[in-house]
N, C-alpha and C. Protein backbone atom coordinates (compact mmCIF):
# COMPACT_ATOMS: atom_id res chain seq x y z
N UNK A 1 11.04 20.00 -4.34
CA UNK A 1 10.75 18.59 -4.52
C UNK A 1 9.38 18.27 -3.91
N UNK A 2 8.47 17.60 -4.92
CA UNK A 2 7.09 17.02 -4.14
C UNK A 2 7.14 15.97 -3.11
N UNK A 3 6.60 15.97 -1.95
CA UNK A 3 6.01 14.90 -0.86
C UNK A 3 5.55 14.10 -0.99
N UNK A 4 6.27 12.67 -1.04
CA UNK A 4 5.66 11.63 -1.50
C UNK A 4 4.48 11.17 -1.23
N UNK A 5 3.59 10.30 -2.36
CA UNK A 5 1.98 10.31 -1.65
C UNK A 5 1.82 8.80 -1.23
N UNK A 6 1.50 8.63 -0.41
CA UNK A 6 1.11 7.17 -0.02
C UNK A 6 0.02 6.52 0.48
N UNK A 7 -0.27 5.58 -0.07
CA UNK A 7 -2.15 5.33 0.39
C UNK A 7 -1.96 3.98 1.28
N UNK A 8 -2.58 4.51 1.98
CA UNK A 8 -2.92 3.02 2.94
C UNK A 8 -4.16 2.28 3.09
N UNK A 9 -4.18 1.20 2.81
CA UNK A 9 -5.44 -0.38 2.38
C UNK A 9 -5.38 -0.61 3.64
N UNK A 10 -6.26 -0.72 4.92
CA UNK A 10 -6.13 -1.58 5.51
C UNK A 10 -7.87 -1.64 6.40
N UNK A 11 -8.41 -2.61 7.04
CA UNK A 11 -9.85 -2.21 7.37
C UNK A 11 -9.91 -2.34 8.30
N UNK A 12 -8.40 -2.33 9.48
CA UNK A 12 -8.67 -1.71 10.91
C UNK A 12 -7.79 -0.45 10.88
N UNK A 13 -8.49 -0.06 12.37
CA UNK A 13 -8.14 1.84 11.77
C UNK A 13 -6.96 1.64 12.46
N UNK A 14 -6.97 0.89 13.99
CA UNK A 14 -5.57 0.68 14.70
C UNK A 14 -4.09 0.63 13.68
N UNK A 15 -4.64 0.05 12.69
CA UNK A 15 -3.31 -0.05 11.73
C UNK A 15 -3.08 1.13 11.13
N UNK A 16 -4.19 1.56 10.70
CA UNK A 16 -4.17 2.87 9.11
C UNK A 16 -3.30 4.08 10.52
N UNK A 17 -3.87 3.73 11.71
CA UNK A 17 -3.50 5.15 12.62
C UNK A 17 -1.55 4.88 12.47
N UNK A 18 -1.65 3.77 13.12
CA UNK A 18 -0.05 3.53 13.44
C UNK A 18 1.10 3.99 11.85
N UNK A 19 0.79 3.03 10.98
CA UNK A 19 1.33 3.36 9.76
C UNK A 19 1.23 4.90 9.05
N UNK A 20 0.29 6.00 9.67
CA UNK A 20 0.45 7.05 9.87
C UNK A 20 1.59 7.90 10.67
N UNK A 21 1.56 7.66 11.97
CA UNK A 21 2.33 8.08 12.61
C UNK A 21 3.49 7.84 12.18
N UNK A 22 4.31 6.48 11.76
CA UNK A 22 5.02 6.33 11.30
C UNK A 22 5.44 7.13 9.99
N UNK A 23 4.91 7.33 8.76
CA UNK A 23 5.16 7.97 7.97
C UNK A 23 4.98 8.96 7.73
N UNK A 24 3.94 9.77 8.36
CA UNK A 24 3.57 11.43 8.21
C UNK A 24 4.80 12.50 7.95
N UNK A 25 5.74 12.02 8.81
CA UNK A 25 6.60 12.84 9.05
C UNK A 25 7.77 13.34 7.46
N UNK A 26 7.50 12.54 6.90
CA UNK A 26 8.26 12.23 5.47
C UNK A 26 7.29 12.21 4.36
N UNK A 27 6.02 11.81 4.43
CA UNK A 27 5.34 11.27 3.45
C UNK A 27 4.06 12.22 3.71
N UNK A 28 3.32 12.27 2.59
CA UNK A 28 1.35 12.38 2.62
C UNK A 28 1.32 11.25 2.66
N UNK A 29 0.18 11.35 3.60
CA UNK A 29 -0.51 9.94 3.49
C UNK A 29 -2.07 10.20 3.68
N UNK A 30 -2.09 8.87 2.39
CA UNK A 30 -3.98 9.27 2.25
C UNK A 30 -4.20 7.83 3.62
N UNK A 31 -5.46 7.36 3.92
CA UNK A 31 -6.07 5.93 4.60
C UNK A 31 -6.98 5.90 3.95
N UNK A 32 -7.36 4.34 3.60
CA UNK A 32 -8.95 4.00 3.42
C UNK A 32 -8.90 2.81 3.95
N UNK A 33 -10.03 2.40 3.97
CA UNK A 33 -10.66 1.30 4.73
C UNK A 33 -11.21 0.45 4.22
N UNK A 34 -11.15 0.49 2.91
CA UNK A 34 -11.50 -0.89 1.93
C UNK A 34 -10.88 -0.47 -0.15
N UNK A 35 -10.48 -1.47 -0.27
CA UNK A 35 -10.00 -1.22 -2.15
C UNK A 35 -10.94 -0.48 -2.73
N UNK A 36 -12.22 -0.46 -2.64
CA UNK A 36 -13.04 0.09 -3.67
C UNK A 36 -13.08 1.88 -3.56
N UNK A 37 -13.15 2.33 -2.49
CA UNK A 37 -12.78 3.98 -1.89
C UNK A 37 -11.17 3.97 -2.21
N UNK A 38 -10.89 3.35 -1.81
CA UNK A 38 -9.10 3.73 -2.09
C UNK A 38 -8.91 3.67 -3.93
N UNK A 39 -9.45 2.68 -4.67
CA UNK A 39 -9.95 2.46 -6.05
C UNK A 39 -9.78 3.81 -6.17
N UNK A 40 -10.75 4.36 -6.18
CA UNK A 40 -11.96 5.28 -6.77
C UNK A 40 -10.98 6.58 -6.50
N UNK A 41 -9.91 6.95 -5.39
CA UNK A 41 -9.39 8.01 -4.59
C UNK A 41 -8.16 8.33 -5.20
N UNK A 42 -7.48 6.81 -5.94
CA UNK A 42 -6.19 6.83 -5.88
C UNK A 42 -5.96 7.11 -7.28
N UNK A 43 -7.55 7.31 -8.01
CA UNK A 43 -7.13 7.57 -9.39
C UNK A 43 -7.46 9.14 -9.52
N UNK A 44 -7.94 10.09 -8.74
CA UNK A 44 -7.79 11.33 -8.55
C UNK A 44 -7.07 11.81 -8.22
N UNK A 45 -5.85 11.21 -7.51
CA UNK A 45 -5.05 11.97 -6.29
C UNK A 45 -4.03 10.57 -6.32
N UNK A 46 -3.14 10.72 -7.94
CA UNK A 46 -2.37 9.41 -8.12
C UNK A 46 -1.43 9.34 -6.91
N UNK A 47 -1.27 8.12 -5.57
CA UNK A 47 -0.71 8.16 -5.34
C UNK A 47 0.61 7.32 -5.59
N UNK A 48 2.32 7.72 -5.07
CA UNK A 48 3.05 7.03 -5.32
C UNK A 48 3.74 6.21 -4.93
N UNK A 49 2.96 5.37 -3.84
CA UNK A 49 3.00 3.95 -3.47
C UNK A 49 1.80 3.75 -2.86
N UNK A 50 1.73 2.40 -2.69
CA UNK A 50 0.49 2.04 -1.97
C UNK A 50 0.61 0.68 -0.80
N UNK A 51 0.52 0.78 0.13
CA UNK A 51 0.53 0.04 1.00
C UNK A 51 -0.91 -0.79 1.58
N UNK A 52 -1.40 -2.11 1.19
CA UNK A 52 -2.55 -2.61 1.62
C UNK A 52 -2.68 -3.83 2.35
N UNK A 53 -3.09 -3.86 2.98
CA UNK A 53 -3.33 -5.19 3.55
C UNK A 53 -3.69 -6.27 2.57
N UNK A 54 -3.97 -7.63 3.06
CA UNK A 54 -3.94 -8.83 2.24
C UNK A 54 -5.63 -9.07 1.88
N UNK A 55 -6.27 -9.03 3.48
CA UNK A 55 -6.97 -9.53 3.63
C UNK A 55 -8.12 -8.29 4.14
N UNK A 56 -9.29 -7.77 3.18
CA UNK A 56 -10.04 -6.42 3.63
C UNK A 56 -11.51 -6.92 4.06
N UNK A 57 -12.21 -6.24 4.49
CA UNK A 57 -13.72 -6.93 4.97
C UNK A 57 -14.36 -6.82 3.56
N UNK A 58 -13.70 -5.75 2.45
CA UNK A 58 -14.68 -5.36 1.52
C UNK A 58 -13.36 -5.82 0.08
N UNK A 59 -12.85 -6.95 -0.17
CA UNK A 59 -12.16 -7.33 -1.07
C UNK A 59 -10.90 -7.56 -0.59
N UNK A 60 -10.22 -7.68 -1.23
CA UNK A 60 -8.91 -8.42 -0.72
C UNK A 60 -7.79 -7.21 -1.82
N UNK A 61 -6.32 -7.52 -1.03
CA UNK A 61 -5.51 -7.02 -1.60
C UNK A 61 -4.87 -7.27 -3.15
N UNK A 62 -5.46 -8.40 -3.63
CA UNK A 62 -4.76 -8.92 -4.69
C UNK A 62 -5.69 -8.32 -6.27
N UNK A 63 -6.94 -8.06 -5.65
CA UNK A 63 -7.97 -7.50 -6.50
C UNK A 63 -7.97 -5.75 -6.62
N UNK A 64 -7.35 -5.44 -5.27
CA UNK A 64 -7.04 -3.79 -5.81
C UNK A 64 -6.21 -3.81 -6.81
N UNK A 65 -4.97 -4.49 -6.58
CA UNK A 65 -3.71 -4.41 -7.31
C UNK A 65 -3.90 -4.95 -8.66
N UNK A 66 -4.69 -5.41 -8.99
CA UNK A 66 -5.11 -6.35 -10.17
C UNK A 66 -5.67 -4.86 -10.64
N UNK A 67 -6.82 -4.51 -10.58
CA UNK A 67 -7.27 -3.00 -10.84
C UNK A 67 -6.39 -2.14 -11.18
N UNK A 68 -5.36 -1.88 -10.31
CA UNK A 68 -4.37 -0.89 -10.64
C UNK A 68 -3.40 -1.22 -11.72
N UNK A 69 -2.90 -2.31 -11.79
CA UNK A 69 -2.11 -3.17 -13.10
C UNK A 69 -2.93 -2.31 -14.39
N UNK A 70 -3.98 -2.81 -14.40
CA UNK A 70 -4.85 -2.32 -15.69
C UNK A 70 -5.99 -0.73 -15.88
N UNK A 71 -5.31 -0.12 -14.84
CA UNK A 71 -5.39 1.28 -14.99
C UNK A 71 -4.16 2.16 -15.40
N UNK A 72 -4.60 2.39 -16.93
CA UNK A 72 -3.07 3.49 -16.95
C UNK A 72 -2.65 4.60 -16.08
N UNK A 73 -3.50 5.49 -15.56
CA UNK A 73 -2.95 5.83 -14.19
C UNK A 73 -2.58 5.53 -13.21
N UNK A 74 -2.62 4.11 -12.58
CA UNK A 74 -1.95 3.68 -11.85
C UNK A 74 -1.16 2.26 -12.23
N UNK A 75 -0.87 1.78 -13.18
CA UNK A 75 -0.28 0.66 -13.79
C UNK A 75 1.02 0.54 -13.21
N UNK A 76 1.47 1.97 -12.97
CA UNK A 76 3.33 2.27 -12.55
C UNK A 76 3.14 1.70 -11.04
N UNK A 77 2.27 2.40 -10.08
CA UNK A 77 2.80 2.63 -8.93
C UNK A 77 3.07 1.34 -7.98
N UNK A 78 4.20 1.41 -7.66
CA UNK A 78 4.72 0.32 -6.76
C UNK A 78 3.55 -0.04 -5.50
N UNK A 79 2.82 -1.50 -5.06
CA UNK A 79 2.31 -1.40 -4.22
C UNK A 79 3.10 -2.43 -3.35
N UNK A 80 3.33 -2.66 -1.95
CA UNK A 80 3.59 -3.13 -0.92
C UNK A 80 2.19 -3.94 -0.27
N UNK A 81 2.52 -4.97 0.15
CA UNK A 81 1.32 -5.74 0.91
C UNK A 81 2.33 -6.34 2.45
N UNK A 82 1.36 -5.63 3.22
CA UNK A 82 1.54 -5.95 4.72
C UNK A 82 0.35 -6.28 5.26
N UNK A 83 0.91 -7.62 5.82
CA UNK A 83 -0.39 -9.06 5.99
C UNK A 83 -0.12 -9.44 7.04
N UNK A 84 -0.74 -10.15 7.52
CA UNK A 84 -0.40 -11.25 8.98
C UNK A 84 -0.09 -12.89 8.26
N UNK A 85 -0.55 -12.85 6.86
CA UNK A 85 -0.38 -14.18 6.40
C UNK A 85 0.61 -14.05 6.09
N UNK A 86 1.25 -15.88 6.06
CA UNK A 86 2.58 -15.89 5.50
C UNK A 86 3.26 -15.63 4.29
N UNK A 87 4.15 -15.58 3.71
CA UNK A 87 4.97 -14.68 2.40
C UNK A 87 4.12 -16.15 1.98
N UNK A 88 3.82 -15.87 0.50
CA UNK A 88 3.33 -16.24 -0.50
C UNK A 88 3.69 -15.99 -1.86
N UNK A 89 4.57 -16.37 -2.47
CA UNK A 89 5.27 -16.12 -4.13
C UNK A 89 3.96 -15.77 -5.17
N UNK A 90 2.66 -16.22 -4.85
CA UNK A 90 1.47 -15.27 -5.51
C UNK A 90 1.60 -14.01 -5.19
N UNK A 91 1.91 -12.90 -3.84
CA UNK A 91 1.73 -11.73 -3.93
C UNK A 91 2.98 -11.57 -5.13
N UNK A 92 3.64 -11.94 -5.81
CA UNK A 92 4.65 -11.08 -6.17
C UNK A 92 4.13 -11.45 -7.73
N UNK A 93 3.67 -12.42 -8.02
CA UNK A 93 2.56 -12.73 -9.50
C UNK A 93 1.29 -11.42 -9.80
N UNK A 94 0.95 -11.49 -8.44
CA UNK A 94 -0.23 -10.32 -8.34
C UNK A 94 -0.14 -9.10 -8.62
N UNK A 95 1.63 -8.55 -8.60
CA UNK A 95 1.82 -7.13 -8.62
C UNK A 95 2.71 -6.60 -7.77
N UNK A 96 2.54 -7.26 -6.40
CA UNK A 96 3.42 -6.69 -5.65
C UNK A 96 4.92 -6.44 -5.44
N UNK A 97 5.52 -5.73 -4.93
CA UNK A 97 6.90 -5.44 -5.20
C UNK A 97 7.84 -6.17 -4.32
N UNK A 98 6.85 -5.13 -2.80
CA UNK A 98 7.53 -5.74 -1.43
C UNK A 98 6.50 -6.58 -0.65
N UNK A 99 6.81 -7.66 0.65
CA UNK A 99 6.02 -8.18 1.19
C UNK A 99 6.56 -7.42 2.62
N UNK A 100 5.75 -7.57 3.75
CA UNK A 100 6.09 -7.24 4.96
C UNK A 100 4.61 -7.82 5.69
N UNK A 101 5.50 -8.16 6.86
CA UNK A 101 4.72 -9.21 7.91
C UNK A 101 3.77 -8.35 9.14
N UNK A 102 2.73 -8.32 9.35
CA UNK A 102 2.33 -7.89 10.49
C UNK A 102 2.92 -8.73 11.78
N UNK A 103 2.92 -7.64 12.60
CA UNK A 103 3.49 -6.74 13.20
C UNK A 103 4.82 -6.44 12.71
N UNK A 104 5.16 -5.38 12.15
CA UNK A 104 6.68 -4.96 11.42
C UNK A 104 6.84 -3.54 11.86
N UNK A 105 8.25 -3.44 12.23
CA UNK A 105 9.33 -3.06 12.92
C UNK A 105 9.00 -1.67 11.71
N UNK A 106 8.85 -0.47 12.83
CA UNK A 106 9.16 0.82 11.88
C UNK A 106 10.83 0.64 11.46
N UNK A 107 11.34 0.93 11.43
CA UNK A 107 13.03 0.44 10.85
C UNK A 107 12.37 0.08 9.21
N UNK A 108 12.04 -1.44 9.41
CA UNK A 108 11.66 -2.30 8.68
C UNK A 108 10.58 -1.75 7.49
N UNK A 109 9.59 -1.33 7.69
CA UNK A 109 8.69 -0.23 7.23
C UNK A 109 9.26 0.90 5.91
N UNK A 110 10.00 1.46 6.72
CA UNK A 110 10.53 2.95 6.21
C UNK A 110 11.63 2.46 5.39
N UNK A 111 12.46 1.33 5.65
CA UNK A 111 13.38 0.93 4.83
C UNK A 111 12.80 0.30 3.17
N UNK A 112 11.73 -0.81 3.56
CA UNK A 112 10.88 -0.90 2.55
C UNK A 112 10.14 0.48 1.27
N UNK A 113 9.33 1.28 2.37
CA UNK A 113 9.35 2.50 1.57
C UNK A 113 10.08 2.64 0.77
N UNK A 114 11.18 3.50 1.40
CA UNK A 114 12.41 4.43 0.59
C UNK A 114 12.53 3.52 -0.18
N UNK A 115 13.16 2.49 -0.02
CA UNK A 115 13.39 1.20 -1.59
C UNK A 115 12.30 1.00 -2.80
N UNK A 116 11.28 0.86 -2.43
CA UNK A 116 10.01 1.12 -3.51
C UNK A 116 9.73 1.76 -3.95
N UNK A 117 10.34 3.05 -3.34
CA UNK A 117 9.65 4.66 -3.62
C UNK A 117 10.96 5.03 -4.68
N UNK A 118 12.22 4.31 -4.57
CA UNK A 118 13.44 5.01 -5.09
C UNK A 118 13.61 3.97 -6.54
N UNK A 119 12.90 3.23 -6.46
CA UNK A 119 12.84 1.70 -7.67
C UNK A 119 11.65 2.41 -8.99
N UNK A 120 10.62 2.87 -8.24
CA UNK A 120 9.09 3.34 -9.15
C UNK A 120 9.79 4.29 -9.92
């Protein structure tokens, strides 16, 4: 069985590190540090979820996912947005599957995963 691939959006590294540790152990995980590298990465190396923040120094989360909608290589893959802003019924217009709140509970995290990863 293949190792699930998972990309992480986010443009502090404190996060991309933690959400590593957390998932390494189960998952690949790619990091980038802004949509347009993660763009460009995730259509070489399809991954099969994607986890991004809301809010990036270099675009926002709603414009990767918009990208990926209308890439047939990535049109499928389930993405997750973990934000500090509050739930918003636009992320789920935008694409998204799951929402999750900064600061969130590994429990909380990994449960999300597996559910997105077992839905795609």
């Amino acid at each position: 069985m293949q190792i699930p691939i998972i990309a992480i959006i986010d443009d502090h590294q404190e996060t991309r590190n933690i959400l590593e540790i957390v998932l390494k152990d189960q998952y690949l995980v790619r990091s980038y540090s802004n949509a347009h590298d993660a763009f460009t990465e995730m259509k070489k190396e399809k991954p099969d979820l994607v986890i991004t923040d809301m809010l990036l120094q270099e675009g926002v989360g709603t414009e990767l996912v918009r990208w990926m909608r209308a890439d047939p290589i990535l049109r499928k893959t389930p993405a997750i947005v973990l934000t500090g802003l509050p739930f918003d019924k636009g992320f789920a217009a935008a694409g998204f599957q799951s929402f999750l709140q900064k600061p969130v509970e590994n429990d909380k995290l990994m449960q999300v995963v597996e559910n997105s990863l077992n839905f795609s």
